[in-house]
PDB file of N, CA and C in Angstrom:
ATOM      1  N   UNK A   1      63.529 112.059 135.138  1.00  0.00           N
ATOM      2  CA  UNK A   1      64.486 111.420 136.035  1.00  0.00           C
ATOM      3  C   UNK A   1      64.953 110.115 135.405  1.00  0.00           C
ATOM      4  N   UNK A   2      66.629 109.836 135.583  1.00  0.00           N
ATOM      5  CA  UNK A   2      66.909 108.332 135.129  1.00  0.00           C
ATOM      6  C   UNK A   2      67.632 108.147 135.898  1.00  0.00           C
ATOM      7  N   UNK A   3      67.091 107.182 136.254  1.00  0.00           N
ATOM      8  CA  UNK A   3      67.414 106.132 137.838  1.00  0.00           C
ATOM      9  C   UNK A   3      68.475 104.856 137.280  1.00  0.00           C
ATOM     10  N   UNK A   4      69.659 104.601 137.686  1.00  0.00           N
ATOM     11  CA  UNK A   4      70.487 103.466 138.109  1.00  0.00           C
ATOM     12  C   UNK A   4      70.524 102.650 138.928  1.00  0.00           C
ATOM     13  N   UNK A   5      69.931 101.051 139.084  1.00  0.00           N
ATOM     14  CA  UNK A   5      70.051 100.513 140.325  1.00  0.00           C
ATOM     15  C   UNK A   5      71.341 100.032 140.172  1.00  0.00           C
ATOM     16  N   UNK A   6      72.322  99.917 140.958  1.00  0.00           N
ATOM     17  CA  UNK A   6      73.554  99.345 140.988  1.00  0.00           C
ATOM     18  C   UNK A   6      74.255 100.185 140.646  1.00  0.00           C
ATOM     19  N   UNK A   7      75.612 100.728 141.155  1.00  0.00           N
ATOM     20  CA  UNK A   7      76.205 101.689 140.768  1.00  0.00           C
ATOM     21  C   UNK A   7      78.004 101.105 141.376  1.00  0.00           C
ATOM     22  N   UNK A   8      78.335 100.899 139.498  1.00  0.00           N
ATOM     23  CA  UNK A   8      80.056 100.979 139.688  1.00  0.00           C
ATOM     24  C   UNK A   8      81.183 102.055 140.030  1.00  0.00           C
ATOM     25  N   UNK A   9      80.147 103.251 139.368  1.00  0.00           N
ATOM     26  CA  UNK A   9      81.483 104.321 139.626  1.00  0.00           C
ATOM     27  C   UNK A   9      80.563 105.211 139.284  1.00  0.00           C
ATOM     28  N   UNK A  10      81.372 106.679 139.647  1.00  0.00           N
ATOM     29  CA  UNK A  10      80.308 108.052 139.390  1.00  0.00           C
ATOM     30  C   UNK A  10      80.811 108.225 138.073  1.00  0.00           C
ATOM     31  N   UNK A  11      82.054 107.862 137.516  1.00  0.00           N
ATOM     32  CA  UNK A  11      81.814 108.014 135.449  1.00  0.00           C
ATOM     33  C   UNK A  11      80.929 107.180 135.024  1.00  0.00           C
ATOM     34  N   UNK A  12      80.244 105.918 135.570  1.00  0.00           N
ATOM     35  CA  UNK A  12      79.050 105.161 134.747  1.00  0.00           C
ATOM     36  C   UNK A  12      77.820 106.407 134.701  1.00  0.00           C
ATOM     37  N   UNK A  13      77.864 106.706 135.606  1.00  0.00           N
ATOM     38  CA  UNK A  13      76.261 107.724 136.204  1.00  0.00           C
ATOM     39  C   UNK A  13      76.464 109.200 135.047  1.00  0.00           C
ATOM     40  N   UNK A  14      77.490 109.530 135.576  1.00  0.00           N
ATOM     41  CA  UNK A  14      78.117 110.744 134.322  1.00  0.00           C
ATOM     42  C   UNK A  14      77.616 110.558 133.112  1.00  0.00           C
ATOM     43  N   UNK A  15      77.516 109.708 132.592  1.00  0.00           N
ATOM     44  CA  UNK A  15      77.575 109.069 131.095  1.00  0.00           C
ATOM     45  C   UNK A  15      75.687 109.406 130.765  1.00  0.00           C
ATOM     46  N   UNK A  16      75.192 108.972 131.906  1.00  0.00           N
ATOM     47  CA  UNK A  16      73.505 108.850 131.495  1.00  0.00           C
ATOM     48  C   UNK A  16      72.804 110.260 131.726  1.00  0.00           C
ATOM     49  N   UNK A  17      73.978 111.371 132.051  1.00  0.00           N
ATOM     50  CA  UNK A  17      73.534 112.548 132.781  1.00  0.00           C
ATOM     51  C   UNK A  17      73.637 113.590 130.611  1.00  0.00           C
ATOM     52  N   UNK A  18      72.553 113.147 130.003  1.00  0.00           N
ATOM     53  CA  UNK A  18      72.813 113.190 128.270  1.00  0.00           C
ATOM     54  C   UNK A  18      72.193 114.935 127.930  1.00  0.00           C
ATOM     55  N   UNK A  19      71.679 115.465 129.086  1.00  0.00           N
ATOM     56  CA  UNK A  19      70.955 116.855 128.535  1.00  0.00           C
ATOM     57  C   UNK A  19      70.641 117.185 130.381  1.00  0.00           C
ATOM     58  N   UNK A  20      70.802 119.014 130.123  1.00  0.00           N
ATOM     59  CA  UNK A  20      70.446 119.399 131.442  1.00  0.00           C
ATOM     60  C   UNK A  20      69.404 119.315 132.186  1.00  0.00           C
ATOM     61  N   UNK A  21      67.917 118.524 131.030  1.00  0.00           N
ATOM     62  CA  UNK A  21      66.856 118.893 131.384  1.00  0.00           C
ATOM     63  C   UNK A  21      66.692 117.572 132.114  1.00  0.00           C
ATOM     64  N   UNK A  22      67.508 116.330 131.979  1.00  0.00           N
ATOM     65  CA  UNK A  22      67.178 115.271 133.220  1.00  0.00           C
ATOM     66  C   UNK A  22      68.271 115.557 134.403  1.00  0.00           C
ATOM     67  N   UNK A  23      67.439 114.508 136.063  1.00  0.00           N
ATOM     68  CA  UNK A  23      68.512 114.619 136.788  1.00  0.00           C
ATOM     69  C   UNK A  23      68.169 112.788 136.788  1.00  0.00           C
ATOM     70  N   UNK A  24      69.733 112.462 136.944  1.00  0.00           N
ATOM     71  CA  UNK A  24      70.130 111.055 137.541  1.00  0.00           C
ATOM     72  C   UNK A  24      70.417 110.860 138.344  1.00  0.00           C
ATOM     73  N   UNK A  25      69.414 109.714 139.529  1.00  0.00           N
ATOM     74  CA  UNK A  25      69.597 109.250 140.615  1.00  0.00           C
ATOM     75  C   UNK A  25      69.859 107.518 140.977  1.00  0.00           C
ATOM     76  N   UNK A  26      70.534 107.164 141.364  1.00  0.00           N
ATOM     77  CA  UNK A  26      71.702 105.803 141.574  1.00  0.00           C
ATOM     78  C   UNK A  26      71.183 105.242 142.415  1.00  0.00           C
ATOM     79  N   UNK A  27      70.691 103.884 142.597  1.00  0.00           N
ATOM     80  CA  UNK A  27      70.199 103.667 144.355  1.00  0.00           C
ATOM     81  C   UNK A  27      71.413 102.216 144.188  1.00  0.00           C
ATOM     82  N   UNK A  28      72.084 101.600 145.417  1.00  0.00           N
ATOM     83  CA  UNK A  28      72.793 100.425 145.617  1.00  0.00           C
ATOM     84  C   UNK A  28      72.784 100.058 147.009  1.00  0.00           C
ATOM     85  N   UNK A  29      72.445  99.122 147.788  1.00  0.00           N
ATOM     86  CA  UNK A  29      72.483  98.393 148.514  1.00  0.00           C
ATOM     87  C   UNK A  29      73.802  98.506 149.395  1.00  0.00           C
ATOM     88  N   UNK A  30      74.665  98.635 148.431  1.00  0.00           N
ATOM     89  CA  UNK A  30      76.373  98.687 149.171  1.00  0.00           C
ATOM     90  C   UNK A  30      77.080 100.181 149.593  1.00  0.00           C
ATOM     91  N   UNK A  31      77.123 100.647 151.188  1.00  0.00           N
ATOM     92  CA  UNK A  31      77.263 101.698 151.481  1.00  0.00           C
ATOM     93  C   UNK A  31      78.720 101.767 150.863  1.00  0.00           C
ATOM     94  N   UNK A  32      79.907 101.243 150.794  1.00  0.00           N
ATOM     95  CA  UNK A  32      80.707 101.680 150.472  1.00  0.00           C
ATOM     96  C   UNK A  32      80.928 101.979 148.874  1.00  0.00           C
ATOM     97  N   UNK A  33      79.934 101.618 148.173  1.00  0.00           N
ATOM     98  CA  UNK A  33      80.129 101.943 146.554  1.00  0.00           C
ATOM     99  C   UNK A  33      79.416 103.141 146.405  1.00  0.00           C
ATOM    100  N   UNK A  34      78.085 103.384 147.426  1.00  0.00           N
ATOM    101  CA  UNK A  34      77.518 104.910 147.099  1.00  0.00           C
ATOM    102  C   UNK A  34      78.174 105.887 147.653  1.00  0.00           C
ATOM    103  N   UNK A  35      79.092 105.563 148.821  1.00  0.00           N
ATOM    104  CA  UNK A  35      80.481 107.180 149.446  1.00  0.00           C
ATOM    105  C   UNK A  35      81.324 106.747 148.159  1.00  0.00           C
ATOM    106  N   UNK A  36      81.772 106.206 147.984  1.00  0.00           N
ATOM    107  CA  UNK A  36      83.012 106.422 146.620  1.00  0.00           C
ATOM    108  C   UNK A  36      82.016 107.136 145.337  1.00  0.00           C
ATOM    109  N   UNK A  37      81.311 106.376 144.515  1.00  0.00           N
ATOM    110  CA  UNK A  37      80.149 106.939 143.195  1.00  0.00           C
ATOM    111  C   UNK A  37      80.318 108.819 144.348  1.00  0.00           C
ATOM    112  N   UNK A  38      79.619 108.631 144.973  1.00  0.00           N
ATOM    113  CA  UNK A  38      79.405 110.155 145.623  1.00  0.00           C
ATOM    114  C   UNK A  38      81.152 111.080 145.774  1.00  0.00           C
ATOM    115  N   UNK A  39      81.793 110.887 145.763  1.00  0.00           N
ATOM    116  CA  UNK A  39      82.792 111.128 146.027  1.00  0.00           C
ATOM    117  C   UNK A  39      83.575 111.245 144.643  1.00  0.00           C
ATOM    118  N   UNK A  40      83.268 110.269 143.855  1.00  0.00           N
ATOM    119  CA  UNK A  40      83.855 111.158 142.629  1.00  0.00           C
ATOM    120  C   UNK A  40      82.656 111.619 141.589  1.00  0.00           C
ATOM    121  N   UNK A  41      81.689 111.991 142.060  1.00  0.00           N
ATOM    122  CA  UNK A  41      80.516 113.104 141.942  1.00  0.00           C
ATOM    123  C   UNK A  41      81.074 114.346 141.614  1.00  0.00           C
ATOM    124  N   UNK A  42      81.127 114.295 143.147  1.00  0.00           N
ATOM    125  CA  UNK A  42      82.002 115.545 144.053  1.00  0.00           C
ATOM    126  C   UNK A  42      82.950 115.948 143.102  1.00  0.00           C
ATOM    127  N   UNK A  43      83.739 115.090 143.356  1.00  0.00           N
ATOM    128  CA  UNK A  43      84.991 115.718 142.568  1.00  0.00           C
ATOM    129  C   UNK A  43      85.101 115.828 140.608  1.00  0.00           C
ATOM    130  N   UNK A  44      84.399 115.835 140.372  1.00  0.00           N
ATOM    131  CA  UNK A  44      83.700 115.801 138.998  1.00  0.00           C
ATOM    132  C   UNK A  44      82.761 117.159 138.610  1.00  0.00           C
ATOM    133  N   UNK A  45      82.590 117.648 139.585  1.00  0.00           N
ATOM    134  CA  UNK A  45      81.260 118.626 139.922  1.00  0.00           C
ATOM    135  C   UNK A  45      80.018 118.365 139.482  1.00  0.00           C
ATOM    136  N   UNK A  46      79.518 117.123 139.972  1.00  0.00           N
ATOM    137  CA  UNK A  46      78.313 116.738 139.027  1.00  0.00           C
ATOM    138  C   UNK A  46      77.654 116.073 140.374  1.00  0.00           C
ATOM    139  N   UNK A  47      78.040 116.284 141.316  1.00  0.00           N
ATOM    140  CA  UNK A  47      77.235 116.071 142.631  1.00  0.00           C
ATOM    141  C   UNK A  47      75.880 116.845 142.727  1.00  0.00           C
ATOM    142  N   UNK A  48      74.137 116.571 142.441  1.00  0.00           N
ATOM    143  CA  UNK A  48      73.385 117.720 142.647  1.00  0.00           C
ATOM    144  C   UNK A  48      72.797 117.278 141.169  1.00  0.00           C
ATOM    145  N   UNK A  49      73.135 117.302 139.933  1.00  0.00           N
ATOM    146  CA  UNK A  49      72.358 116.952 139.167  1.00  0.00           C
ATOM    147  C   UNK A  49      72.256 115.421 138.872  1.00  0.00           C
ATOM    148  N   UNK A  50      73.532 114.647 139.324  1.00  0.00           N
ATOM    149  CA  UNK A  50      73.487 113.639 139.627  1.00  0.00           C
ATOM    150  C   UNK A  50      73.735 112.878 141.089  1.00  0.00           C
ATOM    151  N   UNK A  51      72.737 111.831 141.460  1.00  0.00           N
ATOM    152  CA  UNK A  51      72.683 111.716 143.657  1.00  0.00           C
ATOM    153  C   UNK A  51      72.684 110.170 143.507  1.00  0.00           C
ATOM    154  N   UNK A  52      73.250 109.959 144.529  1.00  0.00           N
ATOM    155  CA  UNK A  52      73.410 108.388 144.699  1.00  0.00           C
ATOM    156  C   UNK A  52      72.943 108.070 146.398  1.00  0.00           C
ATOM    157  N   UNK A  53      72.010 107.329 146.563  1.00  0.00           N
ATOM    158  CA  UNK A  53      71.616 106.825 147.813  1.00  0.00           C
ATOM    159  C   UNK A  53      72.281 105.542 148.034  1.00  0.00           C
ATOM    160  N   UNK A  54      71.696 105.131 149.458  1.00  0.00           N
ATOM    161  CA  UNK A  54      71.687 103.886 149.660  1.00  0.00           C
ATOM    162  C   UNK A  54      70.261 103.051 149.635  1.00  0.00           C
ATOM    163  N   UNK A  55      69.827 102.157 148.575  1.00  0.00           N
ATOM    164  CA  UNK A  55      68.696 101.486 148.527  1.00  0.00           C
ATOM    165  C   UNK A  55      68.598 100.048 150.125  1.00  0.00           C
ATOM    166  N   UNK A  56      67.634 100.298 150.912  1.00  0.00           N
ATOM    167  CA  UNK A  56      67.210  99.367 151.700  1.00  0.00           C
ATOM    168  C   UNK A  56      65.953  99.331 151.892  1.00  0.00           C
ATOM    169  N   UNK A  57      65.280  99.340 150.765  1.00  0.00           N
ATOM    170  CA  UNK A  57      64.127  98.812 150.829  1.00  0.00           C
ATOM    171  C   UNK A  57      63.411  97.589 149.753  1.00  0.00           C
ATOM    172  N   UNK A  58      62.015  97.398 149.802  1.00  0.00           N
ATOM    173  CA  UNK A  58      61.637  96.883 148.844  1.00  0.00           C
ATOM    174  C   UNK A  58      61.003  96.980 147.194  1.00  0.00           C
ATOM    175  N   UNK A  59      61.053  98.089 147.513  1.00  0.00           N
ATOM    176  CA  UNK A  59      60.075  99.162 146.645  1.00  0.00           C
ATOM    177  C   UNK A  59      60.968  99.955 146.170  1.00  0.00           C
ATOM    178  N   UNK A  60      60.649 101.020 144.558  1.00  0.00           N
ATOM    179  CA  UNK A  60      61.713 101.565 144.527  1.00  0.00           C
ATOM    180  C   UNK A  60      60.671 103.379 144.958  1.00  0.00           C
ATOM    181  N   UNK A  61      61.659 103.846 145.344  1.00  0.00           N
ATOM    182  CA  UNK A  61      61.045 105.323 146.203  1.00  0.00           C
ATOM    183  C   UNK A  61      60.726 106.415 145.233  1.00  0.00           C
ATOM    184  N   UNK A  62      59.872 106.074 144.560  1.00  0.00           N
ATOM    185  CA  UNK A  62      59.349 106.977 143.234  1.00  0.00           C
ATOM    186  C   UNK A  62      57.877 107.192 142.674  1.00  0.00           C
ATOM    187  N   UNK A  63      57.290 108.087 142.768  1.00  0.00           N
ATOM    188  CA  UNK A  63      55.528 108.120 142.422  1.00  0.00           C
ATOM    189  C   UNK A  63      55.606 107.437 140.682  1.00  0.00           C
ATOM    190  N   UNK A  64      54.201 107.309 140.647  1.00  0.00           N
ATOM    191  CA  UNK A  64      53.814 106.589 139.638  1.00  0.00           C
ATOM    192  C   UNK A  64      54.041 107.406 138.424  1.00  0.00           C
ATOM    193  N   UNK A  65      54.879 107.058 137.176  1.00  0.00           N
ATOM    194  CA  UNK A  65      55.254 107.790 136.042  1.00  0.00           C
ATOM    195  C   UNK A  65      56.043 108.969 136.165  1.00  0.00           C
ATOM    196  N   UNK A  66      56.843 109.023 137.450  1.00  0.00           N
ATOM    197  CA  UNK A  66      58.123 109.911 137.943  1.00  0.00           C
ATOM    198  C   UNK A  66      59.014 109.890 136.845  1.00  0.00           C
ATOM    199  N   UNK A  67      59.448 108.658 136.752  1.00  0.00           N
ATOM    200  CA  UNK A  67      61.239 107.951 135.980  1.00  0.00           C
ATOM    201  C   UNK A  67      61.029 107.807 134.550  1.00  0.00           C
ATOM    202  N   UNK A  68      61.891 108.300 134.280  1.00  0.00           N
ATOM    203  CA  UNK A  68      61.712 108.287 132.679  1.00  0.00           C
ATOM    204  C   UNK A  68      62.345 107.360 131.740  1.00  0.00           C
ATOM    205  N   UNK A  69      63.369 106.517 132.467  1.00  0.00           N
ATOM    206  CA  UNK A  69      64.161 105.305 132.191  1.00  0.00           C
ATOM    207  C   UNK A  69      65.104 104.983 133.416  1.00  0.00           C
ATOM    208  N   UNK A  70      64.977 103.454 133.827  1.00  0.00           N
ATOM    209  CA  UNK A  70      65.634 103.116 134.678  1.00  0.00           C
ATOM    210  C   UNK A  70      66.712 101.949 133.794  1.00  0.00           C
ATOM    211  N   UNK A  71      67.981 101.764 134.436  1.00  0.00           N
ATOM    212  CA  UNK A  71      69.188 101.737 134.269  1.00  0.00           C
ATOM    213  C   UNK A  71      69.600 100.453 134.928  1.00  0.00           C
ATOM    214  N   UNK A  72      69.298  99.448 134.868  1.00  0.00           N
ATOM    215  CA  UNK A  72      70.342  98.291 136.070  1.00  0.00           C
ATOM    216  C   UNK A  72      71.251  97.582 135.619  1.00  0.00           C
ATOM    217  N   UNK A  73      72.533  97.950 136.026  1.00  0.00           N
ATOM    218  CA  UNK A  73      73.681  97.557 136.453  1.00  0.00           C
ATOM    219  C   UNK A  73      73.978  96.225 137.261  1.00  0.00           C
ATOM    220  N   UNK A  74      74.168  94.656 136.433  1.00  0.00           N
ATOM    221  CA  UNK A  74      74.602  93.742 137.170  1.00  0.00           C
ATOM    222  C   UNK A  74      75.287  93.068 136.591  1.00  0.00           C
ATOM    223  N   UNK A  75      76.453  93.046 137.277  1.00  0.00           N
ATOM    224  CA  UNK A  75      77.898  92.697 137.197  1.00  0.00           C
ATOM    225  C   UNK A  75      78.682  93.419 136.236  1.00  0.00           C
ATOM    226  N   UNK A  76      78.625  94.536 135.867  1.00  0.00           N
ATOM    227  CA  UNK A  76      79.270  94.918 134.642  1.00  0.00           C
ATOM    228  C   UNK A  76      78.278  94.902 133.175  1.00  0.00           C
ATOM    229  N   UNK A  77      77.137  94.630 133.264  1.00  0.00           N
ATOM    230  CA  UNK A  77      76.546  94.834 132.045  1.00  0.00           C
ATOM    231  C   UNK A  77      74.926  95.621 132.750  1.00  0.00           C
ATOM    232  N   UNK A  78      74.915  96.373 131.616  1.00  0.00           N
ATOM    233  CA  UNK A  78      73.731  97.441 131.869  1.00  0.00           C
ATOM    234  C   UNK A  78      72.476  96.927 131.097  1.00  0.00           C
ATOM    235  N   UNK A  79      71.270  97.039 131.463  1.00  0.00           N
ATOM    236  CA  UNK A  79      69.927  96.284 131.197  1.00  0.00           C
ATOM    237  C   UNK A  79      69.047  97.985 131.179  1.00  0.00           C
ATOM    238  N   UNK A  80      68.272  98.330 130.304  1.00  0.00           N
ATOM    239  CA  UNK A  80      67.320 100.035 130.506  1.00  0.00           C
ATOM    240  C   UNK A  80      65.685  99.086 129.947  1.00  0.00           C
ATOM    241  N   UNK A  81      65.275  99.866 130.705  1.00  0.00           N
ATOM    242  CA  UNK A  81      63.663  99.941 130.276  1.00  0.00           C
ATOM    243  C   UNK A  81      63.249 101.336 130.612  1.00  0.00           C
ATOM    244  N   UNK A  82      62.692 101.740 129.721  1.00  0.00           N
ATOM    245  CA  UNK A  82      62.487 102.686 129.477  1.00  0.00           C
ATOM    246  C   UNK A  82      60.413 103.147 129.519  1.00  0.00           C
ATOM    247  N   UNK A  83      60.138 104.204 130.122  1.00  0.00           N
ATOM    248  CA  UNK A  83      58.463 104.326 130.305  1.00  0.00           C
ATOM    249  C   UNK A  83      58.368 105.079 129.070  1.00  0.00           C
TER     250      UNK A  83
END
């Protein structure tokens, strides 16, 4: 799994989706950026291997050694750490 916190658009997410054998999941705080990202998912056909929530919590919602590289997105520049 490679996780995005912050999400500009569903072509940023597209981009990290690199082989069939991962799925990419998006979490952002801002409901109206995860219906749009989701929406041109959709219309992309890449809704399903790639999912975008809404993050409201504190924690991120993933068992221990799940994610295989996480992704954060702030302001326009991308930061990865990778397990």
């Amino acid at each position: 799994i490679v996780v995005q916190l912050g999400v500009e658009s569903g072509e940023d997410l597209a981009e990290l989706l690199v082989s069939d054998v991962y799925l990419v999941h998006a979490l952002d705080t801002d409901s109206a950026k995860v219906d749009k990202a989701r929406a041109d998912l959709r219309d992309k056909g890449l809704y399903g291997k790639i999912s975008v929530s809404q993050f409201v919590g504190t924690t991120l919602p993933y068992a221990d050694n799940l994610v295989n590289l996480i992704v954060i997105e702030i302001r326009g520049t991308r930061y990865e750490m990778r397990s």
